[in-house]
N, C-alpha and C. Protein backbone atom coordinates (compact mmCIF):
# COMPACT_ATOMS: atom_id res chain seq x y z
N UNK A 1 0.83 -1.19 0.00
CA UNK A 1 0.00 0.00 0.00
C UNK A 1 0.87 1.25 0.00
N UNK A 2 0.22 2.59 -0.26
CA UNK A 2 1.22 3.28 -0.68
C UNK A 2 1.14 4.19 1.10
N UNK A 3 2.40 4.97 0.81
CA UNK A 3 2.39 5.77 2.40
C UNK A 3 1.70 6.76 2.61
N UNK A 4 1.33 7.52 1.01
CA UNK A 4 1.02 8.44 1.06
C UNK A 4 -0.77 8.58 0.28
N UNK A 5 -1.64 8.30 1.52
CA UNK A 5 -2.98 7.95 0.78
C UNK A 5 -3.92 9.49 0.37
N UNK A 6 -2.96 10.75 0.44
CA UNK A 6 -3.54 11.29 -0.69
C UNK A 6 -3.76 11.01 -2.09
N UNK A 7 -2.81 9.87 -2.47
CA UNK A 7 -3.00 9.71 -3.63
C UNK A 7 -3.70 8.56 -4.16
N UNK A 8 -4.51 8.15 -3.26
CA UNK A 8 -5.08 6.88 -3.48
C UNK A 8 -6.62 7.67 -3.81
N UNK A 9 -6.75 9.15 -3.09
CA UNK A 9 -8.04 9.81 -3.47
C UNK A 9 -8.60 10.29 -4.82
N UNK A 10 -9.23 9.61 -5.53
CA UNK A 10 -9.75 10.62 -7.04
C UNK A 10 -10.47 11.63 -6.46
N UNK A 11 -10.57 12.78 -7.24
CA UNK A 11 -10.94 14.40 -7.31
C UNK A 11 -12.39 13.60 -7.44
N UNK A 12 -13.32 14.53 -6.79
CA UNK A 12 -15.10 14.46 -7.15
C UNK A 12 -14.69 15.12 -8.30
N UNK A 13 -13.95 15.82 -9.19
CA UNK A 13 -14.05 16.22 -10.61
C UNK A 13 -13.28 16.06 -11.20
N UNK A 14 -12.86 15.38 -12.74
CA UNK A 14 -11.70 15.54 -13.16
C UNK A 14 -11.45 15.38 -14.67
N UNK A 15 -11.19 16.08 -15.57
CA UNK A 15 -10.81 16.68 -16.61
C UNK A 15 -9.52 15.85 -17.54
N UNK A 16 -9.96 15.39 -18.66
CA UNK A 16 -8.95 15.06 -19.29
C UNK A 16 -8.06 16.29 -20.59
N UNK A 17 -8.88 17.10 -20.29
CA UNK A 17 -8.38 18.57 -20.80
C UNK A 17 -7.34 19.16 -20.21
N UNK A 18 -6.27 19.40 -20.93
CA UNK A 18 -5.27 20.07 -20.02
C UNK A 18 -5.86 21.71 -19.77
N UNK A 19 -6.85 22.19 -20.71
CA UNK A 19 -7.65 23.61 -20.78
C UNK A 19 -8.05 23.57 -19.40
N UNK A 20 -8.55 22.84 -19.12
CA UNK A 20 -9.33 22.52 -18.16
C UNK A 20 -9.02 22.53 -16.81
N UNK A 21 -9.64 23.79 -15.68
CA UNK A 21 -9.57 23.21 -14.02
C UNK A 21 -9.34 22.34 -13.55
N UNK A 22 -9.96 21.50 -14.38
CA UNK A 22 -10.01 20.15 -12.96
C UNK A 22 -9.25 18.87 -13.61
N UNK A 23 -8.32 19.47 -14.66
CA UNK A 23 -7.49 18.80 -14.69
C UNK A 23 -6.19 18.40 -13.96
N UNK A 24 -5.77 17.30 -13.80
CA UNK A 24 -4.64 16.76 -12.81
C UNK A 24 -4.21 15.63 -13.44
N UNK A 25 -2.70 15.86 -14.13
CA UNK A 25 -1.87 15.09 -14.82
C UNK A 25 -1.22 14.15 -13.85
N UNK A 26 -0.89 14.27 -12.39
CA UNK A 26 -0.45 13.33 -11.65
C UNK A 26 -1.77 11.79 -11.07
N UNK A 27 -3.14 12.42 -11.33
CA UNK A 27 -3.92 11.55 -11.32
C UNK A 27 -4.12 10.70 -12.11
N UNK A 28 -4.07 11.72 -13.28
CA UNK A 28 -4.39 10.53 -15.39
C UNK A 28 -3.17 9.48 -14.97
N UNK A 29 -2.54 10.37 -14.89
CA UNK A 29 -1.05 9.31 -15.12
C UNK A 29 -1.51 8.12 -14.18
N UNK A 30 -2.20 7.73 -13.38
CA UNK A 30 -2.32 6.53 -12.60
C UNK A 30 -3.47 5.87 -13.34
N UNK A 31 -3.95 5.94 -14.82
CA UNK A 31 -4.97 5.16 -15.37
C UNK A 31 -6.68 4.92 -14.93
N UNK A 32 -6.76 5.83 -14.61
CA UNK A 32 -8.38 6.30 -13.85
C UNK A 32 -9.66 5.24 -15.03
N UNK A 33 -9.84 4.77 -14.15
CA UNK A 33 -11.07 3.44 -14.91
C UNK A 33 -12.45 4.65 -14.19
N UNK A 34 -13.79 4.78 -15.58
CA UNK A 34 -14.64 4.86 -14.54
C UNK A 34 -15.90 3.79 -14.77
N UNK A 35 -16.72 4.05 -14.22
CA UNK A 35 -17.71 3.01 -14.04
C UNK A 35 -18.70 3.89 -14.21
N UNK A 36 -19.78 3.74 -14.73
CA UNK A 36 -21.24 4.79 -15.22
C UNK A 36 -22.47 4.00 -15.31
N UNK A 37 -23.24 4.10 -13.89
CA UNK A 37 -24.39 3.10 -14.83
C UNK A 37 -23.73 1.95 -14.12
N UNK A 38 -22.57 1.42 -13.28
CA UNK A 38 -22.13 -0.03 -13.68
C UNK A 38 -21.55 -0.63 -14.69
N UNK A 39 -21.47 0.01 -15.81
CA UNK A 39 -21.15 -0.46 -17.37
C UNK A 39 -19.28 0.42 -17.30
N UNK A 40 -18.74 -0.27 -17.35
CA UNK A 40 -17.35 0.25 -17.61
C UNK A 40 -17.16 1.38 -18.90
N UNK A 41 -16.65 2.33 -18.64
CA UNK A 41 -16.83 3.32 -19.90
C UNK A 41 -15.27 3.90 -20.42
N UNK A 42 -15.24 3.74 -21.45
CA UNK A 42 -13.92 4.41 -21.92
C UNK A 42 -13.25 5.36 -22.34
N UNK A 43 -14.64 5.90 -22.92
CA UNK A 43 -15.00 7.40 -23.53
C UNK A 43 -15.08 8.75 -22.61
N UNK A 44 -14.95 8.45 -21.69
CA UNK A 44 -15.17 9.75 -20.94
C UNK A 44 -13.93 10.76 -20.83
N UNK A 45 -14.35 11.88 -21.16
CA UNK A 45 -13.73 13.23 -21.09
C UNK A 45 -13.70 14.00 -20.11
N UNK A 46 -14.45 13.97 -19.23
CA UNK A 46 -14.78 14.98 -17.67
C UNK A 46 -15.77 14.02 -16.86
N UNK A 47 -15.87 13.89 -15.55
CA UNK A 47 -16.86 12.92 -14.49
C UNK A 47 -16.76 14.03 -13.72
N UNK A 48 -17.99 14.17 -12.66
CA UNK A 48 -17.78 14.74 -11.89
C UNK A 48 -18.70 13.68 -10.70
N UNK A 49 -18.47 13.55 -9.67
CA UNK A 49 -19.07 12.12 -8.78
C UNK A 49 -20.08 13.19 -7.97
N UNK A 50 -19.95 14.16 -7.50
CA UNK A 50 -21.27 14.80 -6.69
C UNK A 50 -22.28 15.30 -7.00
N UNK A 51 -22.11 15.49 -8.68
CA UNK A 51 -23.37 16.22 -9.39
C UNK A 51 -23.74 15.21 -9.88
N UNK A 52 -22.62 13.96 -10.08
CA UNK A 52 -23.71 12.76 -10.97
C UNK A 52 -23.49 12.86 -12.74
N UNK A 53 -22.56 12.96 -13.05
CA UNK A 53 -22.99 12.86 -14.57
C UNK A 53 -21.16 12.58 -15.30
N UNK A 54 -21.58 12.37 -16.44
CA UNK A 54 -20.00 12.51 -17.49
C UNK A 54 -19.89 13.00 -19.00
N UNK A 55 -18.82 13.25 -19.11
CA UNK A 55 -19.41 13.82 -20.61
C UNK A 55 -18.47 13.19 -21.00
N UNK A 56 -18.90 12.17 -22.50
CA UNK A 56 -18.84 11.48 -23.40
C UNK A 56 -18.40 11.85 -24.82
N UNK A 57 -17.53 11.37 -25.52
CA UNK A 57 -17.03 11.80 -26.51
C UNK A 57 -18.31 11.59 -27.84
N UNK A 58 -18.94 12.54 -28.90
CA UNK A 58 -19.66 11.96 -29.79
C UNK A 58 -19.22 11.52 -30.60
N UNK A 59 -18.53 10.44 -30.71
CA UNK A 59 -17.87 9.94 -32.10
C UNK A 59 -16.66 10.63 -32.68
N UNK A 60 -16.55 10.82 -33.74
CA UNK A 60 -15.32 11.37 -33.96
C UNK A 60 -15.76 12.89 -34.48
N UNK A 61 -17.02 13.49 -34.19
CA UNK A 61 -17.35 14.93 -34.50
C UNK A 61 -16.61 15.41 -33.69
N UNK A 62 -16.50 16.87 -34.15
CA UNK A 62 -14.90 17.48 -33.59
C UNK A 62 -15.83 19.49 -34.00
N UNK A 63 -15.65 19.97 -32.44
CA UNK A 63 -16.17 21.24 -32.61
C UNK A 63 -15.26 22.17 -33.64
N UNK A 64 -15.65 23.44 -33.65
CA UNK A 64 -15.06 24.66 -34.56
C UNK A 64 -13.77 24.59 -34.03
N UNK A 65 -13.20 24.77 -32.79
CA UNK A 65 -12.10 24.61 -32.22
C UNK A 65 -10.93 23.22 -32.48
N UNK A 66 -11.84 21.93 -33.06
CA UNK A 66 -10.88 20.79 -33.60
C UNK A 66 -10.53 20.27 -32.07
N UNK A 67 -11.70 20.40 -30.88
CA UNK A 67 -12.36 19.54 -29.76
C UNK A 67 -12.96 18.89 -30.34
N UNK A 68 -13.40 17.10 -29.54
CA UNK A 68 -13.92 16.95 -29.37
C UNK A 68 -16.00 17.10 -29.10
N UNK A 69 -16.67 16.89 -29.75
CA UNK A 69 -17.73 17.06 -29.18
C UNK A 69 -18.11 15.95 -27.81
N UNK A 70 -19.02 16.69 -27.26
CA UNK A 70 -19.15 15.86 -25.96
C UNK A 70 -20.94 15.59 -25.70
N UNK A 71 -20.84 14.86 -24.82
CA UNK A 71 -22.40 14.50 -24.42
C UNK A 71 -22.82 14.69 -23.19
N UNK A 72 -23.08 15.35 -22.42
CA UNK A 72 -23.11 14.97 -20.88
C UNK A 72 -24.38 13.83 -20.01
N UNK A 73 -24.33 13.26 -19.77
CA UNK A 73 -25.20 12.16 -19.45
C UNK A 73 -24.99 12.23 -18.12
N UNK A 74 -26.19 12.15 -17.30
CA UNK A 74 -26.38 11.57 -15.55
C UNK A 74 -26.54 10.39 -15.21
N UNK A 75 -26.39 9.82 -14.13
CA UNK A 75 -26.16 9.06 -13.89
C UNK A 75 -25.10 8.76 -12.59
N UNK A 76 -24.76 7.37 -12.11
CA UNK A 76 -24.25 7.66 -10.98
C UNK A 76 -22.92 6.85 -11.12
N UNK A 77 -22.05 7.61 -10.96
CA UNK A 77 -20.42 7.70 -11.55
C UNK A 77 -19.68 7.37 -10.34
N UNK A 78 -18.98 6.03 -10.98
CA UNK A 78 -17.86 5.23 -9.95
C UNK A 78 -16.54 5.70 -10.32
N UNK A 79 -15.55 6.27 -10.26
CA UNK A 79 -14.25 6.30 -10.57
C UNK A 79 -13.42 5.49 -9.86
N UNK A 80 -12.27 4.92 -10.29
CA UNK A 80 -11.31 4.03 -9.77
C UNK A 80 -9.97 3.91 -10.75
N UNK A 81 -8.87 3.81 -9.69
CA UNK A 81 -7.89 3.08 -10.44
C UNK A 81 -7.99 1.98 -10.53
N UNK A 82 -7.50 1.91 -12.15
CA UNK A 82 -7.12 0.63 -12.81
C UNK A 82 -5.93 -0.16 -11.87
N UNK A 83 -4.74 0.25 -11.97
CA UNK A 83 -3.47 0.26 -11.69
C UNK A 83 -3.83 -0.26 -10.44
N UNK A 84 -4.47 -0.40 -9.38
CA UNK A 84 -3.98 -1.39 -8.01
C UNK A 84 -2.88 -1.07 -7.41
N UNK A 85 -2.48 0.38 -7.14
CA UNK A 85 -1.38 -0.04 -6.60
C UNK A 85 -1.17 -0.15 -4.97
């Protein structure tokens, strides 16, 4: 187990946008699995666990900016590391 169990905590929000607040590159980097629904999801771009929802990539449509388009869907959002460590 690790010594230091701040880092065992995922953010209630978190961003795969580096644009983005609630992004945290020392978290991605540990392989963040989430769970939506129960159904394992791969697509996700932003979760947030206290409001309940995620936003979802639409396919390969891509905004004016050459983002991603997104979906936001509710629902009740598990995050976890993959990694076990």
């Amino acid at each position: 187990m690790n010594e230091n169990n701040e880092t065992d905590q995922l953010p209630d929000r978190l961003c795969v946008d580096p644009e983005s607040p609630y992004y945290n590159e020392a978290v991605l980097a540990r392989d963040v699995g989430i769970r939506f629904k129960g159904i394992e999801k791969n697509n996700v771009e932003e979760y947030c666990v206290s409001e309940g929802w995620i936003r979802i990539t639409a396919g390969n449509a891509k905004d004016r900016y050459g983002n991603p388009l997104t979906i936001k869907v509710h629902g009740p959002v598990e995050p976890y590391f993959r990694d076990k460590k």
